[in-house]
PDB file of N, CA and C in Angstrom:
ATOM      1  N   UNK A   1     -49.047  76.123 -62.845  1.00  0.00           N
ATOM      2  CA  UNK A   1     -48.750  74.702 -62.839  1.00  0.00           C
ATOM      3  C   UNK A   1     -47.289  74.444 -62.532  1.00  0.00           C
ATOM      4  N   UNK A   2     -46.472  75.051 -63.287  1.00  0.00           N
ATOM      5  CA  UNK A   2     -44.920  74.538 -62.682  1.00  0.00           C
ATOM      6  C   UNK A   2     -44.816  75.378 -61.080  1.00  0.00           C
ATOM      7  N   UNK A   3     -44.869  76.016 -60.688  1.00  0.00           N
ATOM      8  CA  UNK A   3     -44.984  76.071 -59.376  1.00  0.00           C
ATOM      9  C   UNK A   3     -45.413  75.143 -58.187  1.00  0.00           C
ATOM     10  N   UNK A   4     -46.870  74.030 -58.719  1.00  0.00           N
ATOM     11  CA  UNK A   4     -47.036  73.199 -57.679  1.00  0.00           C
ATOM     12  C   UNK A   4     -45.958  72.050 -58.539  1.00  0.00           C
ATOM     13  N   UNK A   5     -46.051  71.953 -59.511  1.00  0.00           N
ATOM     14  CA  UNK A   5     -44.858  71.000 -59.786  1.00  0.00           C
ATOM     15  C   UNK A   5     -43.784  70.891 -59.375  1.00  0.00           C
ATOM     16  N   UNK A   6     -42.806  72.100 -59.371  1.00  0.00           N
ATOM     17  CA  UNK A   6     -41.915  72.614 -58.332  1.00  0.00           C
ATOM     18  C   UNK A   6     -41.949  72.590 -56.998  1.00  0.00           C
ATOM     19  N   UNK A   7     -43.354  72.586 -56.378  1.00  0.00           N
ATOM     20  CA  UNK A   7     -43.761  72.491 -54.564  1.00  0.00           C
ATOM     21  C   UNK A   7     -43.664  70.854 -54.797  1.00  0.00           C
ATOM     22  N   UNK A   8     -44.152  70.006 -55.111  1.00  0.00           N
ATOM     23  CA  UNK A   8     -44.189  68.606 -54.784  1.00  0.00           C
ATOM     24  C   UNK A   8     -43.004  68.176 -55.153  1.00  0.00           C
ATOM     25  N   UNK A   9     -41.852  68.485 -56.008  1.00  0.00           N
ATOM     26  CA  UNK A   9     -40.932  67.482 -56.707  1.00  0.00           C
ATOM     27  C   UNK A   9     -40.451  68.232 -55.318  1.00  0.00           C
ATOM     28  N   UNK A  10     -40.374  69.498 -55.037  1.00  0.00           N
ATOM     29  CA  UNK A  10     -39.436  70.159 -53.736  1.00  0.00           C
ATOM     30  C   UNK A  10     -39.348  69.114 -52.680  1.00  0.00           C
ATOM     31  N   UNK A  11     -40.535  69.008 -52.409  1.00  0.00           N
ATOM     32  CA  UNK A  11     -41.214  68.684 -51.327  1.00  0.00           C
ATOM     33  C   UNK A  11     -41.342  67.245 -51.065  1.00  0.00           C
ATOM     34  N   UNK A  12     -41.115  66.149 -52.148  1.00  0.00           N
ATOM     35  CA  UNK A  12     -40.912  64.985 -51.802  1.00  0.00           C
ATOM     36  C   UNK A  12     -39.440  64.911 -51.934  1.00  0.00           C
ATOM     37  N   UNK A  13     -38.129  65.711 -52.229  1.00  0.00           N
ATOM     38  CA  UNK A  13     -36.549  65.666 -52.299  1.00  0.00           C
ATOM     39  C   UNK A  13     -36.722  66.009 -50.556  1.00  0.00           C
ATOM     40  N   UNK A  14     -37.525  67.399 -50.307  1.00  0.00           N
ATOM     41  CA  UNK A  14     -36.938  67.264 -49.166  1.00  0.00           C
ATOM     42  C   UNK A  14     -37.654  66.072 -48.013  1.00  0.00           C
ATOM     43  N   UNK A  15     -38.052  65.661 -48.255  1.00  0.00           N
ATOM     44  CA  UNK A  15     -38.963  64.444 -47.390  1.00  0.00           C
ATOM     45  C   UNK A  15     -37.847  63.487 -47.540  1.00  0.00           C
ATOM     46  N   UNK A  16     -37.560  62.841 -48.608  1.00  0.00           N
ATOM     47  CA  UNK A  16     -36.451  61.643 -49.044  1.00  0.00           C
ATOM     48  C   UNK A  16     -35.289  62.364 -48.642  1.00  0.00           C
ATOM     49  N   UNK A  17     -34.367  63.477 -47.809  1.00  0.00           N
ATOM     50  CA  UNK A  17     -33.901  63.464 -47.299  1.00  0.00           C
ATOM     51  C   UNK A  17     -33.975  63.340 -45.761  1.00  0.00           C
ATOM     52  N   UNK A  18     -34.643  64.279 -45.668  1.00  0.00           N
ATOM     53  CA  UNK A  18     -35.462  64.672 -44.089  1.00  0.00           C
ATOM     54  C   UNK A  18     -35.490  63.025 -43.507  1.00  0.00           C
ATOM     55  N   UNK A  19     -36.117  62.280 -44.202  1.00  0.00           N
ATOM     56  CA  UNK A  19     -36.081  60.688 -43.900  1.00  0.00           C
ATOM     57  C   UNK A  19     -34.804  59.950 -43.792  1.00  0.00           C
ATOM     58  N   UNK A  20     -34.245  60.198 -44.352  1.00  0.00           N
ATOM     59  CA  UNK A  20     -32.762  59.135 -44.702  1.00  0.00           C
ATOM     60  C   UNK A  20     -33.229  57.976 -45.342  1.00  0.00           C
ATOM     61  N   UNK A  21     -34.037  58.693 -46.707  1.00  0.00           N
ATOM     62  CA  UNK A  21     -34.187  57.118 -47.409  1.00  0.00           C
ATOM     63  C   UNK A  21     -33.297  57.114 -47.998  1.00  0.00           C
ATOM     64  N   UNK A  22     -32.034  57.354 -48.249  1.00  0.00           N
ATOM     65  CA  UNK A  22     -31.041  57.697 -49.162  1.00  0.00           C
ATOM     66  C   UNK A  22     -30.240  56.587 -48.307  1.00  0.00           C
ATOM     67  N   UNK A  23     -30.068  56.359 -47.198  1.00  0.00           N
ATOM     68  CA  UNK A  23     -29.238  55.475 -46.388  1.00  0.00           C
ATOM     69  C   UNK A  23     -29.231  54.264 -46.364  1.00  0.00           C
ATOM     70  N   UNK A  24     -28.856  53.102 -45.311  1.00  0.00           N
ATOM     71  CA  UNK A  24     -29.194  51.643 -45.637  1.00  0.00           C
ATOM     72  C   UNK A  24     -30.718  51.266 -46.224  1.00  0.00           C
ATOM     73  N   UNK A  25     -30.496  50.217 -45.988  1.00  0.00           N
ATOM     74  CA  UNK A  25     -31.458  49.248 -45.891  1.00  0.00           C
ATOM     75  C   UNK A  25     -32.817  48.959 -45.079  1.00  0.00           C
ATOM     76  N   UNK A  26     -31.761  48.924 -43.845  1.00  0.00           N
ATOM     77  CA  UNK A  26     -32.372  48.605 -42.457  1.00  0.00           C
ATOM     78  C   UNK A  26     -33.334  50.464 -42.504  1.00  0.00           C
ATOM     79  N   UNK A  27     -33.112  51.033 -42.726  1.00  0.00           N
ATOM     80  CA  UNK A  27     -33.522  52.672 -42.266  1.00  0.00           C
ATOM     81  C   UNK A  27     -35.080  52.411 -43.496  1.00  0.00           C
ATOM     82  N   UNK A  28     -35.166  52.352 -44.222  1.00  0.00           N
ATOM     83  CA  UNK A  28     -35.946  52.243 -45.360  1.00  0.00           C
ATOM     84  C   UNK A  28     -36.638  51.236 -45.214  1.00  0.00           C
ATOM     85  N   UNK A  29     -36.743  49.839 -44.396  1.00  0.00           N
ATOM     86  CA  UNK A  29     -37.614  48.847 -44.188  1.00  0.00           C
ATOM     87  C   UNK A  29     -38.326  49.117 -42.721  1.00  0.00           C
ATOM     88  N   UNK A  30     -37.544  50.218 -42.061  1.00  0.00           N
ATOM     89  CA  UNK A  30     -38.639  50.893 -40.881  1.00  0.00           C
ATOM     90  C   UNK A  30     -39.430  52.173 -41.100  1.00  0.00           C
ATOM     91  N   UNK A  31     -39.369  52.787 -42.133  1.00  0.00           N
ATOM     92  CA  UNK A  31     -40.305  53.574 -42.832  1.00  0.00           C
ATOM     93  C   UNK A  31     -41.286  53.048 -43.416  1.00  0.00           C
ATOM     94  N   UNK A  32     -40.812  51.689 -44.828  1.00  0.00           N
ATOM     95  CA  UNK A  32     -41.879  51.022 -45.092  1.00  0.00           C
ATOM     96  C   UNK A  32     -42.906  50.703 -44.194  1.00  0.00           C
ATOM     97  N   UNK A  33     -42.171  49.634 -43.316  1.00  0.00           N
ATOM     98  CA  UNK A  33     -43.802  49.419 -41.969  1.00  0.00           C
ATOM     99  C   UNK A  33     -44.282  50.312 -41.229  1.00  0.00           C
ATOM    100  N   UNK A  34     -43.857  51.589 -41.235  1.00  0.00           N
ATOM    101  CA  UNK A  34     -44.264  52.506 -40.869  1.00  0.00           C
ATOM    102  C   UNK A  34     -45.199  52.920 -41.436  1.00  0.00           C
ATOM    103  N   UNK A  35     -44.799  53.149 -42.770  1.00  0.00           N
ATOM    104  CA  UNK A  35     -46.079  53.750 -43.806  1.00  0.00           C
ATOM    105  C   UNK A  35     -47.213  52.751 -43.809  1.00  0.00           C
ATOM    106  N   UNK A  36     -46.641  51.584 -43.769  1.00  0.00           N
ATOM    107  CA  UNK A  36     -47.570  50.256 -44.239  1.00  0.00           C
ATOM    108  C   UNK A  36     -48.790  50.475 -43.134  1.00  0.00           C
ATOM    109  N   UNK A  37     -48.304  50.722 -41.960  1.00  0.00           N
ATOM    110  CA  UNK A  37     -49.334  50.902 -40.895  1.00  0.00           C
ATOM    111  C   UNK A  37     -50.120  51.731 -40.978  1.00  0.00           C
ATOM    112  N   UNK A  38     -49.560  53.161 -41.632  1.00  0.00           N
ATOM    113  CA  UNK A  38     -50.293  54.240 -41.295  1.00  0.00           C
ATOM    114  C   UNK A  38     -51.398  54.673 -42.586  1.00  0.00           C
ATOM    115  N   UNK A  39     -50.566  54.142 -43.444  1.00  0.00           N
ATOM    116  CA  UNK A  39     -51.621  54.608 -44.541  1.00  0.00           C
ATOM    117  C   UNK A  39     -52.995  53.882 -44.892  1.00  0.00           C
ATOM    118  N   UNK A  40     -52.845  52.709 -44.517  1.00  0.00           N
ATOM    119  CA  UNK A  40     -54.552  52.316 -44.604  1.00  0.00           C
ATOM    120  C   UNK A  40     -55.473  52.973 -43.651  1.00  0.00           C
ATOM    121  N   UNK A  41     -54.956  53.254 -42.382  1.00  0.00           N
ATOM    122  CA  UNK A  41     -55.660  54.463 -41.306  1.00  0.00           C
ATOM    123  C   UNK A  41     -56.007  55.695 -42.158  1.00  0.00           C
ATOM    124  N   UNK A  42     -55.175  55.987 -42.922  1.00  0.00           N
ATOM    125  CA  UNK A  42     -55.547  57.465 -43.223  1.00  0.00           C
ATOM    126  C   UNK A  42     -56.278  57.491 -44.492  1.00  0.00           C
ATOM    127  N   UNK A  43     -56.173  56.416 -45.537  1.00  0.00           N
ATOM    128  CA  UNK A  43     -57.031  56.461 -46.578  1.00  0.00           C
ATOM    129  C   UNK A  43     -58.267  55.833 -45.981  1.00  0.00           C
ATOM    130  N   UNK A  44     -58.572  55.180 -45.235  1.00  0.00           N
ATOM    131  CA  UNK A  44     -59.798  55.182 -44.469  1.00  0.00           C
ATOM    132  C   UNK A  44     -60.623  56.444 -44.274  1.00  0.00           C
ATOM    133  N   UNK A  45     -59.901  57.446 -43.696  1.00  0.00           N
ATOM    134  CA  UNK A  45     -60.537  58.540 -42.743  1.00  0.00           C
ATOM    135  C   UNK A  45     -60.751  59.721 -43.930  1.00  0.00           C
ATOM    136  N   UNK A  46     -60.112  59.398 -44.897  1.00  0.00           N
ATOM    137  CA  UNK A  46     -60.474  60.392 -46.414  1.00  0.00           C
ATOM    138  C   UNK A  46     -61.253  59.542 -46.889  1.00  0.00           C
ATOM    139  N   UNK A  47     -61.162  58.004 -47.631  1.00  0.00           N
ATOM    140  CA  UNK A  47     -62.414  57.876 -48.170  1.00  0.00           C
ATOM    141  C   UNK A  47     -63.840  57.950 -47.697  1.00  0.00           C
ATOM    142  N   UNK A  48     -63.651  57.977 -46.166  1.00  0.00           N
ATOM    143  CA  UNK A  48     -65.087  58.367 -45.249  1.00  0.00           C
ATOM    144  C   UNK A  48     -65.691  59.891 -45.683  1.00  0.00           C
ATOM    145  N   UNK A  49     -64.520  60.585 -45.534  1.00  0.00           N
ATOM    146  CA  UNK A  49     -64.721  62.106 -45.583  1.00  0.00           C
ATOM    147  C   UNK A  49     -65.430  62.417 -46.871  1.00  0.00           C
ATOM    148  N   UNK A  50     -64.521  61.919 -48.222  1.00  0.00           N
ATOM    149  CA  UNK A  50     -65.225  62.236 -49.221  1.00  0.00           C
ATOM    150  C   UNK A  50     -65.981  61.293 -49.561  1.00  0.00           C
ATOM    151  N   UNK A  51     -66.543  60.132 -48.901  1.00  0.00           N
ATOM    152  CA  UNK A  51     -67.703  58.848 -49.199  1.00  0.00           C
ATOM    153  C   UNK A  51     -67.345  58.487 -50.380  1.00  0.00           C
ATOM    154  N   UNK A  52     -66.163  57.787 -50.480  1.00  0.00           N
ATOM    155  CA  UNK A  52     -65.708  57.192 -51.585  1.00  0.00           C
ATOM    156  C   UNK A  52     -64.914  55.967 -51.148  1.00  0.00           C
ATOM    157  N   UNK A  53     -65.271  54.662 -52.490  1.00  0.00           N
ATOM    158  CA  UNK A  53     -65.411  53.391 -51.614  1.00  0.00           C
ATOM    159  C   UNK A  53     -63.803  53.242 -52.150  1.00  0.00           C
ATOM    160  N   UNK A  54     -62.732  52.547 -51.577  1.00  0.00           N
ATOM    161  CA  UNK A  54     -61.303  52.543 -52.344  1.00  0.00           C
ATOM    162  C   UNK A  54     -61.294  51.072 -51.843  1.00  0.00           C
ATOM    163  N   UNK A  55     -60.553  50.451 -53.254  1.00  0.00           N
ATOM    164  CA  UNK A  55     -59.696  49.115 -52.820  1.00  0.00           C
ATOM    165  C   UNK A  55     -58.841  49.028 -52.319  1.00  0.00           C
ATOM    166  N   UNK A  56     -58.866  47.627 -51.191  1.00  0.00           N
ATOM    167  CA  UNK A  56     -57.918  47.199 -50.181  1.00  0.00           C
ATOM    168  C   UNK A  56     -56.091  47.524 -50.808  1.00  0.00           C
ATOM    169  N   UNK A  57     -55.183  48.577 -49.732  1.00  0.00           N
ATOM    170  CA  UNK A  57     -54.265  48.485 -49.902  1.00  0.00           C
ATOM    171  C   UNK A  57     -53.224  46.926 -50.181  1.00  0.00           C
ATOM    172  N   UNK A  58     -52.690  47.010 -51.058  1.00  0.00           N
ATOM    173  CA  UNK A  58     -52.334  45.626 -51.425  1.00  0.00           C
ATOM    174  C   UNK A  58     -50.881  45.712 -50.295  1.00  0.00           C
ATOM    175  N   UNK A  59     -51.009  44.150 -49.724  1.00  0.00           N
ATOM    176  CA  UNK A  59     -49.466  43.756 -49.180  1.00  0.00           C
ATOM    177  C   UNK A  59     -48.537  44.059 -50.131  1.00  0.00           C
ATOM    178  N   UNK A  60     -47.221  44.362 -48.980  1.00  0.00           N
ATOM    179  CA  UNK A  60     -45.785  44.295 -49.647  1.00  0.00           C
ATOM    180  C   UNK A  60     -44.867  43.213 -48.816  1.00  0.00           C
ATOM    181  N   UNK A  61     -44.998  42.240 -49.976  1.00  0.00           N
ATOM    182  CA  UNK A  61     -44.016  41.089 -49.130  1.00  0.00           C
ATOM    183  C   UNK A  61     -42.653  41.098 -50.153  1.00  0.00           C
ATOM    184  N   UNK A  62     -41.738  42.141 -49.598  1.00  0.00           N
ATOM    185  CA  UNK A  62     -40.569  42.136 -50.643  1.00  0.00           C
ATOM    186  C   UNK A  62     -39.656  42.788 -49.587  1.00  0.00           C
ATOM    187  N   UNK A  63     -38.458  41.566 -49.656  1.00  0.00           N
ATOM    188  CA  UNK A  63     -37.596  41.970 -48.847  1.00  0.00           C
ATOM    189  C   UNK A  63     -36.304  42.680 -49.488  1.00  0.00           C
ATOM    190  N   UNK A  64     -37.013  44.725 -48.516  1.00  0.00           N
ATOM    191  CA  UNK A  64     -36.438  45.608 -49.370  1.00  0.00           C
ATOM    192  C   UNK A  64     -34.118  45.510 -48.857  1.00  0.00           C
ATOM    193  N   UNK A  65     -34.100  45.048 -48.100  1.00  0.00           N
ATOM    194  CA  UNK A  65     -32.619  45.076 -47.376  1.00  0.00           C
ATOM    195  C   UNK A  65     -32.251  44.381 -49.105  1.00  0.00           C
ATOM    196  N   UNK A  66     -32.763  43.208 -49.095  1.00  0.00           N
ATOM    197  CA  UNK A  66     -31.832  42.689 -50.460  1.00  0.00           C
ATOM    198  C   UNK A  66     -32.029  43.438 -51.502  1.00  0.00           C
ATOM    199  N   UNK A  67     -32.871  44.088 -51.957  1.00  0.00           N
ATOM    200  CA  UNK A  67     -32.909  44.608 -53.751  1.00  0.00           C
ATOM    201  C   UNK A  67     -33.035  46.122 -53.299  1.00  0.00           C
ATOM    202  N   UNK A  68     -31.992  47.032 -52.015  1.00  0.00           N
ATOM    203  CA  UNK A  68     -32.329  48.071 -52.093  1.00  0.00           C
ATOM    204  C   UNK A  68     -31.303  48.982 -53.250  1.00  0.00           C
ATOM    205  N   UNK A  69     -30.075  48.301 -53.686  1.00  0.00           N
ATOM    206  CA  UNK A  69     -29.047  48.977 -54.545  1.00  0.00           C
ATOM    207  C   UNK A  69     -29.453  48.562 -55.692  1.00  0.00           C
ATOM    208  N   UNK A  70     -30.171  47.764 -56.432  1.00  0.00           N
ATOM    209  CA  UNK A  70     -30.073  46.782 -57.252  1.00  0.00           C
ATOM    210  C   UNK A  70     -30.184  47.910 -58.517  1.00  0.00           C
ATOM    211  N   UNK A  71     -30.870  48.767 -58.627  1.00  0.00           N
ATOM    212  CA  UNK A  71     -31.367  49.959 -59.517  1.00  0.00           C
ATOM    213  C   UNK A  71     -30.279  50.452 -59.630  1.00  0.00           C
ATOM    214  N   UNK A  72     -29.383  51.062 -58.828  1.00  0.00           N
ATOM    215  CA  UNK A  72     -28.507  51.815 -58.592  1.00  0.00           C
ATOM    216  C   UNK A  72     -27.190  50.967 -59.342  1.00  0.00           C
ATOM    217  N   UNK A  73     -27.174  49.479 -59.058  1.00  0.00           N
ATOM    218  CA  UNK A  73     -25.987  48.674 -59.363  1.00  0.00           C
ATOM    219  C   UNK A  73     -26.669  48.636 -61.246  1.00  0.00           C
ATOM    220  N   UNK A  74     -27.816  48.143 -61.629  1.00  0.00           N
ATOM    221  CA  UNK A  74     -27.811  48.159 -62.532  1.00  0.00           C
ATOM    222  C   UNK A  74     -28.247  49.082 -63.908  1.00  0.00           C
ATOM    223  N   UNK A  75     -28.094  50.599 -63.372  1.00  0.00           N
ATOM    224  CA  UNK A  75     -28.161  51.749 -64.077  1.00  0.00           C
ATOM    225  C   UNK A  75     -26.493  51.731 -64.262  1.00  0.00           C
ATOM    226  N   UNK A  76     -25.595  51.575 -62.791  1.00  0.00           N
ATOM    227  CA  UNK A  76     -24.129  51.664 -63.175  1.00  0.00           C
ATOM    228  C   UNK A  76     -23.236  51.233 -64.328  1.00  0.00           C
ATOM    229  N   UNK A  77     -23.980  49.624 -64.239  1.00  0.00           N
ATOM    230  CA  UNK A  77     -23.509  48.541 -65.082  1.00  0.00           C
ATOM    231  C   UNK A  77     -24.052  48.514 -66.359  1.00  0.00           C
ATOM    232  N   UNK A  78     -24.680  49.259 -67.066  1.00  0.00           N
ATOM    233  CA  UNK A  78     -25.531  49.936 -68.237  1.00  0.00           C
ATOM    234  C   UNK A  78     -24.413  50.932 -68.458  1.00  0.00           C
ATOM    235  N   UNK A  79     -24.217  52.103 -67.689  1.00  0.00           N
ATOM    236  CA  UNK A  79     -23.213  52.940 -68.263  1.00  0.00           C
ATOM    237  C   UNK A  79     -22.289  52.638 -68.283  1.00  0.00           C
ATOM    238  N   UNK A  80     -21.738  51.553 -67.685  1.00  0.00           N
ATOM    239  CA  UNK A  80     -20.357  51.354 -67.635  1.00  0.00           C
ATOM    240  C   UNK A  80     -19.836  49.962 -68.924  1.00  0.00           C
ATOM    241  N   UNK A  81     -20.761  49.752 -69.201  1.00  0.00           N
ATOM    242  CA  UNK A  81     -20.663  48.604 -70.502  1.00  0.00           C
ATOM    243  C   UNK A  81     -21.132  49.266 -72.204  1.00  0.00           C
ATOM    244  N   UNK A  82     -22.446  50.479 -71.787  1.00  0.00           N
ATOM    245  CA  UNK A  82     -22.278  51.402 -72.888  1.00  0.00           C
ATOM    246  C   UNK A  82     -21.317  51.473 -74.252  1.00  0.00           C
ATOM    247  N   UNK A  83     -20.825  52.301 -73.658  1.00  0.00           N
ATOM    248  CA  UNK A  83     -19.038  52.668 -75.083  1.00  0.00           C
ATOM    249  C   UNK A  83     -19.100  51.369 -75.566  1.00  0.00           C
ATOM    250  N   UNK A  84     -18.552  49.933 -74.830  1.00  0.00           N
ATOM    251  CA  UNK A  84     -18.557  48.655 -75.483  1.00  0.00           C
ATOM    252  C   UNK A  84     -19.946  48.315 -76.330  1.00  0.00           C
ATOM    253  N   UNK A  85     -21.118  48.263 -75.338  1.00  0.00           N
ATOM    254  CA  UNK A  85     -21.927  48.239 -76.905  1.00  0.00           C
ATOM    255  C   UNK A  85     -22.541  48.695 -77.781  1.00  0.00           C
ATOM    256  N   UNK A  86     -21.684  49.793 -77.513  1.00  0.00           N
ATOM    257  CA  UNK A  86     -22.230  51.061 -78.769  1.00  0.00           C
ATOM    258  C   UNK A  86     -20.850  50.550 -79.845  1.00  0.00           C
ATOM    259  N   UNK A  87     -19.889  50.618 -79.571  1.00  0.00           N
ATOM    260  CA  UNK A  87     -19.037  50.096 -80.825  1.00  0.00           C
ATOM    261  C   UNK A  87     -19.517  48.865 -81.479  1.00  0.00           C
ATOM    262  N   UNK A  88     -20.062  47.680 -80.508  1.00  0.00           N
ATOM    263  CA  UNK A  88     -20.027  46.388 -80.982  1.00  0.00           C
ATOM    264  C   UNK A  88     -21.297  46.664 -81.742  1.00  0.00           C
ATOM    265  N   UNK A  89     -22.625  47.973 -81.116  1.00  0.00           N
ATOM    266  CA  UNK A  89     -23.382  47.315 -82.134  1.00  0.00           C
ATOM    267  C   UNK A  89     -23.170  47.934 -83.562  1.00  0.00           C
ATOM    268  N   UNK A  90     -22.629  49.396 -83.267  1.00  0.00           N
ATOM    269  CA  UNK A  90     -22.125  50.285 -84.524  1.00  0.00           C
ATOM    270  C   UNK A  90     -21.391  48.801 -85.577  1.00  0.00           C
ATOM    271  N   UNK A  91     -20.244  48.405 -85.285  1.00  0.00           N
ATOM    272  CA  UNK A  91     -19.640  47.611 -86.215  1.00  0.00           C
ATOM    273  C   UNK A  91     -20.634  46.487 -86.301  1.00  0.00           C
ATOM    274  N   UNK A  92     -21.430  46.135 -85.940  1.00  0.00           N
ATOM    275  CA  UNK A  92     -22.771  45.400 -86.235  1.00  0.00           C
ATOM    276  C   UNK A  92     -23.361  45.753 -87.745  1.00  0.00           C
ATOM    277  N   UNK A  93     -23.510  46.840 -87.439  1.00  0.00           N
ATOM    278  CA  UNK A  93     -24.244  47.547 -88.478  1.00  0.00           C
ATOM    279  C   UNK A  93     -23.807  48.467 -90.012  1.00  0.00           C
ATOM    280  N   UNK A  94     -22.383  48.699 -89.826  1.00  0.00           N
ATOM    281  CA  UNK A  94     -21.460  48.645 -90.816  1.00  0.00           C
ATOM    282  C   UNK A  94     -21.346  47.504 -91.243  1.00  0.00           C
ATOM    283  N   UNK A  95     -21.918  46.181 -90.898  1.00  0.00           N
ATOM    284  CA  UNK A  95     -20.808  44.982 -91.470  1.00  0.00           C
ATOM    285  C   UNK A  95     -22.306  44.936 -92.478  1.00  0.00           C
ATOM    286  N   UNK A  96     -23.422  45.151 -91.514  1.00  0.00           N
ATOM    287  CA  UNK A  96     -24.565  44.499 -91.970  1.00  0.00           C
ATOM    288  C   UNK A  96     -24.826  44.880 -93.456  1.00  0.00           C
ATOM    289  N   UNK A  97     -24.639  46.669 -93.558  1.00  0.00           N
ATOM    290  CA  UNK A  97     -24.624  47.306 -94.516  1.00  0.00           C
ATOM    291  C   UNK A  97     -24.010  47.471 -95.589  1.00  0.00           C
ATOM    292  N   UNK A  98     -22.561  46.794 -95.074  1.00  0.00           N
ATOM    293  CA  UNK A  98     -21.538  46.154 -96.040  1.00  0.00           C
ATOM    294  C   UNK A  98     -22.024  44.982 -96.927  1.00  0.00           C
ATOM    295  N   UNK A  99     -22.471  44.490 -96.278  1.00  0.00           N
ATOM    296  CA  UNK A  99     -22.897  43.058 -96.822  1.00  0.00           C
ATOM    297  C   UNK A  99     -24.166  43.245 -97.684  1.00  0.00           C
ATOM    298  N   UNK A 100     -24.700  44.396 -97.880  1.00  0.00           N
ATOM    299  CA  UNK A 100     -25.759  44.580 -98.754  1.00  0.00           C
ATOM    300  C   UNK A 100     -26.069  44.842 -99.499  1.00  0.00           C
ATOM    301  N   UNK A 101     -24.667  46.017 -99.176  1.00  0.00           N
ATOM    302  CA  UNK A 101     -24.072  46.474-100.844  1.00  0.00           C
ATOM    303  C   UNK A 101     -23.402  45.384-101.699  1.00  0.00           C
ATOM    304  N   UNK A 102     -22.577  44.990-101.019  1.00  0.00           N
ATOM    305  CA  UNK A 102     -21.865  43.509-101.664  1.00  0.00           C
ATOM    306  C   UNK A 102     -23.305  42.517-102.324  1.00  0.00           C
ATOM    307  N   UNK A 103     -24.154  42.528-102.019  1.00  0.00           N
ATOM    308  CA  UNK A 103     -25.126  41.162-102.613  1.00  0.00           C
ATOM    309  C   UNK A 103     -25.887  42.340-103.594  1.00  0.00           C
ATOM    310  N   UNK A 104     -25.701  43.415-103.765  1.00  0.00           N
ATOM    311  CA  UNK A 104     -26.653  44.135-105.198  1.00  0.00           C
ATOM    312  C   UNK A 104     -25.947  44.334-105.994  1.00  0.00           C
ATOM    313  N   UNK A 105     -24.266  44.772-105.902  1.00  0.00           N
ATOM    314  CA  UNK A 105     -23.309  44.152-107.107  1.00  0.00           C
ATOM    315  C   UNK A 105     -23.096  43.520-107.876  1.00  0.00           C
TER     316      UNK A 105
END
């Protein structure tokens, strides 16, 4: 098992390079319609093969140029605000605990 686990995680890093999905925008919204085209052709020609009925690939109406960093900007902005609210909530929680001891006194 970790071997094909190892072949596919391999094997889709090297694809997501091999591609340049790592690059703009524009490069990654001509793959999408690329795929978009090709893959209802091909899950066609397998669900024939193995006579198995599959539901209609669903549209993608999402325009990837605008929200292609957005993950990237807001994983950044998570670590980079971190330290701040790890103190603010730490002293959150000292005060809270302060205050609890103070009211069983």
């Amino acid at each position: 098992r970790f071997f094909t686990k190892f072949g596919i995680i391999g094997g889709s890093v090297y694809i997501i390079y091999d591609q340049d999905l790592f690059g703009n925008g524009e490069r990654s919204l001509e793959i999408l319609k690329t795929t978009s085209n090709v893959l209802p052709v091909a899950m066609d020609h397998w669900a024939k093969y193995f006579g198995v009925e599959l539901p209609e690939v669903p549209k993608l109406n999402v325009p990837i140029n605008e929200y292609w960093n957005t993950g990237v900007e807001a994983t950044a902005g998570f670590l980079s605000a971190a330290p701040t609210k790890c103190n603010e909530y730490t002293q959150k929680g000292w005060q809270y605990v302060k205050n609890l001891t103070n009211k069983t006194e």
